[in-house]
Protein backbone atom coordinates (compact mmCIF):
# COMPACT_ATOMS: atom_id res chain seq x y z
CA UNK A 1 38.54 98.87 111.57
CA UNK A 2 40.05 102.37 110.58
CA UNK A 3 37.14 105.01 109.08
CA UNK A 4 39.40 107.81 108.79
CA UNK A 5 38.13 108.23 104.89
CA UNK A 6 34.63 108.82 106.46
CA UNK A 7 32.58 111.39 107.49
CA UNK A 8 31.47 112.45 110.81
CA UNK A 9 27.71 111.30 110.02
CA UNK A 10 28.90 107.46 108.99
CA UNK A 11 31.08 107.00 111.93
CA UNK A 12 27.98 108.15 114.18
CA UNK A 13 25.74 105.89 112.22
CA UNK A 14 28.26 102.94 112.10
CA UNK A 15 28.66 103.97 116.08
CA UNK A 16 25.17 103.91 116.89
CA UNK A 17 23.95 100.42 114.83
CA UNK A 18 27.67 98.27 116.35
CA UNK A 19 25.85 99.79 119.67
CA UNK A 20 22.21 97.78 118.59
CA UNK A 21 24.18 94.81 117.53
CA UNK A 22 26.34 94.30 120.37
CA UNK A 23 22.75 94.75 122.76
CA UNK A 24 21.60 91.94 120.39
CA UNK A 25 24.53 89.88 120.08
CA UNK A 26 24.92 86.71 117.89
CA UNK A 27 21.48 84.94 119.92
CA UNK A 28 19.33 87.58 119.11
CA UNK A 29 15.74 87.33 118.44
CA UNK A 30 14.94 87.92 115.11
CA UNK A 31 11.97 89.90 115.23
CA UNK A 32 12.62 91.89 118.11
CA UNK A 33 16.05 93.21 116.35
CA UNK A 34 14.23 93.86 113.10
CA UNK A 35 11.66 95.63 114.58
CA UNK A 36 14.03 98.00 116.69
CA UNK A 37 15.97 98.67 113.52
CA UNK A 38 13.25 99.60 111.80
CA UNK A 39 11.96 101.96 114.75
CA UNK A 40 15.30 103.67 114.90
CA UNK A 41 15.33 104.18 111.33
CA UNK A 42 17.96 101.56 110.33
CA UNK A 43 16.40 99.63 108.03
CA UNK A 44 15.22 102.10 105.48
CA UNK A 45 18.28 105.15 105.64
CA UNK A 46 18.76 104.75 101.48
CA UNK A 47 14.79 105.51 101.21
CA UNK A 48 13.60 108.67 100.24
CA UNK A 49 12.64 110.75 103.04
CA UNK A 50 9.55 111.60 101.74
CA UNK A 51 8.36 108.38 102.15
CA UNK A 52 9.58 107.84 105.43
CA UNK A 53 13.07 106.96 104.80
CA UNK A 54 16.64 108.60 105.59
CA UNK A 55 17.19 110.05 102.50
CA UNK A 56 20.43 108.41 102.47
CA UNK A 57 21.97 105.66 100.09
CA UNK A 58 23.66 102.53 99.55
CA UNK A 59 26.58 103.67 101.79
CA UNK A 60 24.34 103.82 104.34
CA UNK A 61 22.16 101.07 104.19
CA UNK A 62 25.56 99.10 103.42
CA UNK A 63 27.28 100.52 107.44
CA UNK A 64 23.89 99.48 108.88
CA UNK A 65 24.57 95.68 107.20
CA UNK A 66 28.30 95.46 108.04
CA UNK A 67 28.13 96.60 111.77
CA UNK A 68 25.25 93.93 112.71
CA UNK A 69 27.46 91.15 110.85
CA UNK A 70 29.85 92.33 112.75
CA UNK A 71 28.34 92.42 116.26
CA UNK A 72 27.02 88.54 115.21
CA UNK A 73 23.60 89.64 113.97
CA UNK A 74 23.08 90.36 110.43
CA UNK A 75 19.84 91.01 108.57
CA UNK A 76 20.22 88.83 104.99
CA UNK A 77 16.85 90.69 104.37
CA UNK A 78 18.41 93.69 104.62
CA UNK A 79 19.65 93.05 101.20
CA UNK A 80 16.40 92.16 99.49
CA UNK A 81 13.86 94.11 100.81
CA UNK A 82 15.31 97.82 101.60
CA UNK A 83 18.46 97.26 98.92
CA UNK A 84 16.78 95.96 96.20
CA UNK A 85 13.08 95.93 96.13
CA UNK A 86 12.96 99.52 97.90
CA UNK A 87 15.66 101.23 95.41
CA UNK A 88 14.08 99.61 92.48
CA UNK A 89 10.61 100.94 93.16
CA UNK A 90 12.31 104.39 94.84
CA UNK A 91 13.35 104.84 91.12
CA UNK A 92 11.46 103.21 89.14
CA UNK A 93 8.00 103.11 90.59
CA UNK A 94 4.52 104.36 89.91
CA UNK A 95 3.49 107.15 92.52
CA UNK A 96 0.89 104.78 93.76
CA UNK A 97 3.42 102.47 94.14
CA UNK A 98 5.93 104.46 96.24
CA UNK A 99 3.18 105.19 98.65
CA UNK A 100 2.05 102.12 99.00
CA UNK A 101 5.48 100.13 99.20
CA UNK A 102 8.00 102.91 100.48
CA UNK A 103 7.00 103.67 104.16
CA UNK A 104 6.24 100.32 105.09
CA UNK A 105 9.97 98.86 103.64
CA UNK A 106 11.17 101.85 105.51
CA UNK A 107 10.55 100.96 108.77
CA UNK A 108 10.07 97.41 108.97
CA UNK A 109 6.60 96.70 109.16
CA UNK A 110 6.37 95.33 105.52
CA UNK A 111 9.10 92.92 103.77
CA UNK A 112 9.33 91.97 100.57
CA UNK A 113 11.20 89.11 98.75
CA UNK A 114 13.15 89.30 95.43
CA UNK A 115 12.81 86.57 93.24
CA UNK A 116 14.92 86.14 89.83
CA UNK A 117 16.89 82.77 90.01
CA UNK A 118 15.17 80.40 88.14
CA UNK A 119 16.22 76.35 88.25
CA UNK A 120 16.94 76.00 84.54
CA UNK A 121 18.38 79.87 84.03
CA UNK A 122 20.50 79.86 87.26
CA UNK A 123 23.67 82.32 85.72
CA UNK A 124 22.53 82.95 82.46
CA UNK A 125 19.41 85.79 83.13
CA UNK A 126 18.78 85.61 79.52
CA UNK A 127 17.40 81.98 79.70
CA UNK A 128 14.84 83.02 82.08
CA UNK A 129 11.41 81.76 80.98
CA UNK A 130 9.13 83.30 83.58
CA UNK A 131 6.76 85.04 80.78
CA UNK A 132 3.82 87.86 81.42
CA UNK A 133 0.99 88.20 78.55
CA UNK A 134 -1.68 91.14 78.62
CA UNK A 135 -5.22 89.41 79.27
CA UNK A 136 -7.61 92.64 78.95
CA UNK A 137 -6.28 95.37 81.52
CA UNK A 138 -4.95 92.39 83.50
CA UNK A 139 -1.39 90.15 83.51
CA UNK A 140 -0.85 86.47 83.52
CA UNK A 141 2.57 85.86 84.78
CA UNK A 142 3.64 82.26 85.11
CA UNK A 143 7.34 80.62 85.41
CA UNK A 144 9.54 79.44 88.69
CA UNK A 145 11.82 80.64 90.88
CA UNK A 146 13.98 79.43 93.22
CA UNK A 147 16.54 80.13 95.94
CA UNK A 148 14.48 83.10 97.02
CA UNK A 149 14.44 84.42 100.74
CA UNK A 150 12.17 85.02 103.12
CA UNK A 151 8.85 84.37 100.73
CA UNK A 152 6.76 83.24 103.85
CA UNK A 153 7.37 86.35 105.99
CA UNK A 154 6.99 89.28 102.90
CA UNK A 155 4.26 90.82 101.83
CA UNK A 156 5.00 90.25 98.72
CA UNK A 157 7.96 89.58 96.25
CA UNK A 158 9.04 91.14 93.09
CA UNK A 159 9.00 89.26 90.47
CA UNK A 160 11.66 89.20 87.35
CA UNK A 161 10.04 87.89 84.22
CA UNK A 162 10.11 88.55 80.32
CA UNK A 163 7.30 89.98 78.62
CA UNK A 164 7.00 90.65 74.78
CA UNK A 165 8.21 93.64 73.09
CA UNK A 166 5.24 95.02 71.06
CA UNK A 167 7.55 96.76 68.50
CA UNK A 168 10.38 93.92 68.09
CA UNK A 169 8.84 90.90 69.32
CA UNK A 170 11.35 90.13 71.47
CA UNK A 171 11.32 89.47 75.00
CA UNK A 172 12.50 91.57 77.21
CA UNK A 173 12.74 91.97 81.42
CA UNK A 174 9.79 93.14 83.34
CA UNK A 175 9.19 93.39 86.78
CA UNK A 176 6.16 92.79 88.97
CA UNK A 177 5.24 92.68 92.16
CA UNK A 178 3.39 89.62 93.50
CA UNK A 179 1.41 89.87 97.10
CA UNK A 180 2.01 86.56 99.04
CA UNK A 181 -1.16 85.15 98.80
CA UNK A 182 -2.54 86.19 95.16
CA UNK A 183 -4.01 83.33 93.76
CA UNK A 184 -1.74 80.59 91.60
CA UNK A 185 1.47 81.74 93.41
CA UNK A 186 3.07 78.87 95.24
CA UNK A 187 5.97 78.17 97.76
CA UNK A 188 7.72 75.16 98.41
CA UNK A 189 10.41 75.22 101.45
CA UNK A 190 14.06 74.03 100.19
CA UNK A 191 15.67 71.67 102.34
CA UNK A 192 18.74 73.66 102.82
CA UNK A 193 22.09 72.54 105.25
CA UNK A 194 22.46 76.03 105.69
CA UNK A 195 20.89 77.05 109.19
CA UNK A 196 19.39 80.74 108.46
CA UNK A 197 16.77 82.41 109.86
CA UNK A 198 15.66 83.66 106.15
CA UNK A 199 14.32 80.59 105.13
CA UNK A 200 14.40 79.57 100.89
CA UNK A 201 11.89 78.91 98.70
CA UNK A 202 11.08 77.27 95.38
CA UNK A 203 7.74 79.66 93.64
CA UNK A 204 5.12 78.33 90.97
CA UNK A 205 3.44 81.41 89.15
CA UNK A 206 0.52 79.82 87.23
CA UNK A 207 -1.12 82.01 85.74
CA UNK A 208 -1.13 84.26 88.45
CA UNK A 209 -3.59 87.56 87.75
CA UNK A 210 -2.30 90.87 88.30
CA UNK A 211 -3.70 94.49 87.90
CA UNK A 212 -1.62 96.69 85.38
CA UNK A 213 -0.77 98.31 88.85
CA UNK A 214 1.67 95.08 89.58
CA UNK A 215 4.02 96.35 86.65
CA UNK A 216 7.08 97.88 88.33
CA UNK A 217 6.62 101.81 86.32
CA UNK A 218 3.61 100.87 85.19
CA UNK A 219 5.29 100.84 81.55
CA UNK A 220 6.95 98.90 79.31
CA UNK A 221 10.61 100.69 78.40
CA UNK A 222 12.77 100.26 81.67
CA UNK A 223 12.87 96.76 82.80
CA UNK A 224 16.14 96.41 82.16
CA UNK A 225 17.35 99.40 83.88
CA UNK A 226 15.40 98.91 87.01
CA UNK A 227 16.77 94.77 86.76
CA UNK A 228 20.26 96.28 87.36
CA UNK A 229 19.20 99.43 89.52
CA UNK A 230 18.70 96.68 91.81
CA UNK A 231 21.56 93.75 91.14
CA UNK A 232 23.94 96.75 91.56
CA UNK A 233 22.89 97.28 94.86
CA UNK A 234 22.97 93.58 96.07
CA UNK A 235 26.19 93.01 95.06
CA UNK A 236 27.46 95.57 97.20
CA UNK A 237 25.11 94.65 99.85
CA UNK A 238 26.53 91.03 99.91
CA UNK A 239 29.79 92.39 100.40
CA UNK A 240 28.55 94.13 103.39
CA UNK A 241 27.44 91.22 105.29
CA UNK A 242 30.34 89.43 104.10
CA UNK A 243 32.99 91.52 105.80
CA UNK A 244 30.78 92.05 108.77
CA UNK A 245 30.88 88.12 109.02
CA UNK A 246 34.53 88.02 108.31
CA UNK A 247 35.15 91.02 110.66
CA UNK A 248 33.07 89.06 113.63
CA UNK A 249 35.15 86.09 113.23
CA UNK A 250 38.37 87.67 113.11
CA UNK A 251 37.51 89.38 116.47
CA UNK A 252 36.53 86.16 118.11
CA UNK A 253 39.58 84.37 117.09
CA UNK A 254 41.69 87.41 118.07
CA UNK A 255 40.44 87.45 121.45
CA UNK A 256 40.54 83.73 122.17
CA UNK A 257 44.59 83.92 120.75
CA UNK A 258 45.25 86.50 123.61
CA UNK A 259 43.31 84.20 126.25
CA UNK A 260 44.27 80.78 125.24
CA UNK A 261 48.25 79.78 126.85
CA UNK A 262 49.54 76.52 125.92
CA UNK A 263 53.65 77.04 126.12
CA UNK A 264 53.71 79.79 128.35
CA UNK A 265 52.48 82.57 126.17
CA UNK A 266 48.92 83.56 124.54
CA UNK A 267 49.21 81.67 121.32
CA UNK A 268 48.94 84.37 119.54
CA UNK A 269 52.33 85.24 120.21
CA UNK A 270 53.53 82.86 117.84
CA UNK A 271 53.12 84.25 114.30
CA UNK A 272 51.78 81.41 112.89
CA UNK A 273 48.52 82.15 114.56
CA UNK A 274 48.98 85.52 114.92
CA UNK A 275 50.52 86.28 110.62
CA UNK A 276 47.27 84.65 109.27
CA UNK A 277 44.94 86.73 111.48
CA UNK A 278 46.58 90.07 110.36
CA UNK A 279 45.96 88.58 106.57
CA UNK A 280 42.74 88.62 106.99
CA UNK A 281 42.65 91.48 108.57
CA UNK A 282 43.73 93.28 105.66
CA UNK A 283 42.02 91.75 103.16
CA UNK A 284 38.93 92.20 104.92
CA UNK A 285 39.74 95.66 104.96
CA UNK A 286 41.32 96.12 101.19
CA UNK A 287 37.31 94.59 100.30
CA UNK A 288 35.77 97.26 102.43
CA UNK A 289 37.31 99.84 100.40
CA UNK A 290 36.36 98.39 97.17
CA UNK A 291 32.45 98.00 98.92
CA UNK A 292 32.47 102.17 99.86
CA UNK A 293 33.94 102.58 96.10
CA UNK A 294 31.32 100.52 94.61
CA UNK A 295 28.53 102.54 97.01
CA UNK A 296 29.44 106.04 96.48
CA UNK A 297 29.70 105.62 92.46
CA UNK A 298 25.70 103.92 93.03
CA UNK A 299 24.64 106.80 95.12
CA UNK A 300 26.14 109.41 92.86
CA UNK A 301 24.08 107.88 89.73
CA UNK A 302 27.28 106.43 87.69
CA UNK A 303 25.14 102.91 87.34
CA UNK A 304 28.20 101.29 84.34
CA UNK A 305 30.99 102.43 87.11
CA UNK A 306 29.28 100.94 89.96
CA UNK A 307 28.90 97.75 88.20
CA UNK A 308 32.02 96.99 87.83
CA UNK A 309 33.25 98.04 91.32
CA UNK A 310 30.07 95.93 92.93
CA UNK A 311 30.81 92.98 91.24
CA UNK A 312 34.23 93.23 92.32
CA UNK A 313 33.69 94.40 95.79
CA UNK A 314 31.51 91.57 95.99
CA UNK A 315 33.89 89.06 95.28
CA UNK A 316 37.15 90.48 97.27
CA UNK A 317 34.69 90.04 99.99
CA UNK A 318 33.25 86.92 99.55
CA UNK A 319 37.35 85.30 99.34
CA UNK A 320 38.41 87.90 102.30
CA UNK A 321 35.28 86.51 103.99
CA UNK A 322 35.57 82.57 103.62
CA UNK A 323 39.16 83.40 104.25
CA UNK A 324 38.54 84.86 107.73
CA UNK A 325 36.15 82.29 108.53
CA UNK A 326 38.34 79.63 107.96
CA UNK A 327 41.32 80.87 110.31
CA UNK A 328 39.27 81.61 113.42
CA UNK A 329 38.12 78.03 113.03
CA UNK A 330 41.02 77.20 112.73
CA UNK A 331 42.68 79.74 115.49
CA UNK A 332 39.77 78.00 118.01
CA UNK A 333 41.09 74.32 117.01
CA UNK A 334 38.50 71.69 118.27
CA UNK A 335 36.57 75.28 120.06
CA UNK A 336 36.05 75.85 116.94
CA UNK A 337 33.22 73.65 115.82
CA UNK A 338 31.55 73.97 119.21
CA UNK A 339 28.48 75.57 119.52
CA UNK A 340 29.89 77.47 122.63
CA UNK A 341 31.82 80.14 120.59
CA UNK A 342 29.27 80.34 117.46
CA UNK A 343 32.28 79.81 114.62
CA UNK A 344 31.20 76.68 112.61
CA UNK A 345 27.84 77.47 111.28
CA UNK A 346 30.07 80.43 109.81
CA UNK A 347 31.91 78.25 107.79
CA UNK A 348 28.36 77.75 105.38
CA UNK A 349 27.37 80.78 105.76
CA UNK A 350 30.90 82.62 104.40
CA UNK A 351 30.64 79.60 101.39
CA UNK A 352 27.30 81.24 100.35
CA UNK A 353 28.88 84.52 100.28
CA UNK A 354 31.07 83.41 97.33
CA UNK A 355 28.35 81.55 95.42
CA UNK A 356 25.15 84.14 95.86
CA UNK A 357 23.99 86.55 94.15
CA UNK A 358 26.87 85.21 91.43
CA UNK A 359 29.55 83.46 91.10
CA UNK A 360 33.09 84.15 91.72
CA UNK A 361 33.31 82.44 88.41
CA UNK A 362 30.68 85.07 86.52
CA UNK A 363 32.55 87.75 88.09
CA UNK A 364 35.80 86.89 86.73
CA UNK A 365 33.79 86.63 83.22
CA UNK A 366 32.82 90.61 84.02
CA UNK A 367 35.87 91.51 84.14
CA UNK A 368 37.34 90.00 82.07
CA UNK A 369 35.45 90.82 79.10
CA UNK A 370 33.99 94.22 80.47
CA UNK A 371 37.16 96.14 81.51
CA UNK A 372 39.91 94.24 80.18
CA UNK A 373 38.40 93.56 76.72
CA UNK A 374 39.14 90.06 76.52
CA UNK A 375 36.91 87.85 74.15
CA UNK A 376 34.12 86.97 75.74
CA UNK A 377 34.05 82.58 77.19
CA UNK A 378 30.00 81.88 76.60
């Protein structure tokens, strides 16, 4: 892909991680590519650097993301622990909590999970019934969760739950972080079709004690700003392993129509194979640009603009994506669904990319009610 509209700096970086994923490749050991990301300082380059990060932002962290999808190896935790969990306590934590959370996220030796979906809320964030109540100096937060990653190998996972406004009343969002094995919080393994490494989980919080510590700010005025400081950034981050996924396919199914002869010529001399390709292609490249957009209006603090460009990076991506997928299989033919050239278990993966963390559908509600005015549907 063309990265003429970027600086010298991101084509190094985007140089130097395409170099770690092609060592790893699309077998790679999950661990041992983790942990070498982490080492080189992959994993946390939006961190602060003065708690052991890059310094960087979103754009960054976002090239890191892309270029393993694309060499066949990408990190889904990428998104949740350094996107979201690190930029939410980066800006929104206590001190305490920076040095205790920060330097660990930032190079790889501590994960942690993100957990907000909840199985009757699902869409609708305002229905979620995960509650925290002050007992003494103390919380109780209990509620349910599900469709969260990697629970069993974080540390710990940050919580989204309501807690009562002392001067309305009203709930409102509040977010806490959870170590794995505090006392009352459960895990149960979903059965998913969808062969990951990051495995999902449903959580029980009952009654779970934490210290006043566990509050993400320690107060009680900006959960809702640090709820979207980090759904911003996974949005974007989704569309980042999206195109890498879409770019990786495309490549494999470009290569195999300038190998494969059936009537004398590669068939990707005949522009029915070869038209389709170029579509995706473009469109994988027309999301890209929407994805840096989205990125460089989160790192220079515009939060309302990069919401709207996330959410719609996120879901040119996801189509360009499930697109892309879809005509390698189908470039490969019967090849296709082998195991030998690693394109079918794409074709669940890409359909999550549409789905997670929202719905094409919810998208299309954005913007259709946030930028073009239209009366809101629900």
């Amino acid at each position: 892909m063309t990265t003429h509209i970027e600086s010298e700096e991101h084509r190094a970086l985007r140089a130097a991680v395409a170099a770690l994923g092609t060592r790893h490749g699309r077998g790679h050991d999950h661990r041992a590519l983790w942990s070498e990301a982490g080492g080189l300082g992959y994993l946390g380059v939006n961190l602060p650097e003065a708690y052991g990060g890059g310094g960087g932002g979103i754009t960054e962290l976002s090239i890191v993301l892309e270029e393993l999808g694309a060499a066949g190896c990408p990190l889904l935790m990428l998104i949740v622990s350094p996107a979201i969990c690190g930029t939410v306590i980066a800006r929104f934590g206590t001190e305490e909590q920076r040095r205790t959370w920060l330097p660990g996220l930032a190079d790889g030796s501590r994960l942690m999970a993100f957990g907000i979906t909840e199985p009757d809320a699902g869409s609708n964030s305002h229905r979620i019934t995960t509650t925290a109540r002050r007992d003494g100096a103390d919380w109780l937060l209990s509620g349910r969760k599900v469709f969260v990653s990697g629970v069993d190998i974080a540390d710990a996972t940050l919580v989204v739950g309501r807690t009562e406004d002392a001067r309305t009343g009203r709930l409102k969002p509040c977010l806490f972080i959870v170590p794995r094995d505090t006392p009352g919080f459960g895990r149960r393994k979903i059965d998913m079709e969808l062969d990951a490494q990051e495995k999902q989980f449903e959580l029980t919080l009952d009654d779970v004690r934490l210290p006043a510590g566990a509050l993400v700010g320690g107060g009680d005025d900006a959960g809702l700003l640090q709820l979207f400081a980090g759904l911003n950034p996974e949005r974007i981050m989704t569309a980042a392993f999206a195109i890498g996924m879409g770019r990786y396919a495309v490549a494999r199914a470009v290569e195999y129509a300038r190998d494969r002869t059936v009537w004398k010529s590669p068939i990707g001399a005949h522009q029915a194979i070869a038209h389709p390709l170029a579509q995706a292609h473009i469109d994988l490249e027309l999301a890209r640009l929407m994805m840096q957009k989205a990125a460089a209006l989160y790192d220079a603090g515009d939060d309302a603009g990069a919401g709207e460009a996330a959410n719609m990076a996120k879901y040119a991506a996801g189509e360009a994506c499930a697109r892309a997928v879809d005509q390698a299989v189908h470039t490969l033919g019967g090849n296709g669904l082998t195991r030998e050239f690693g394109l079918a278990s794409l074709i669940t993966a890409a359909r999550v990319a549409r789905i997670a963390p929202v719905s094409r559908e919810m998208i299309l509600n954005y913007v259709s009610h946030q930028t073009l005015g239209l009366p809101k549907s629900y």
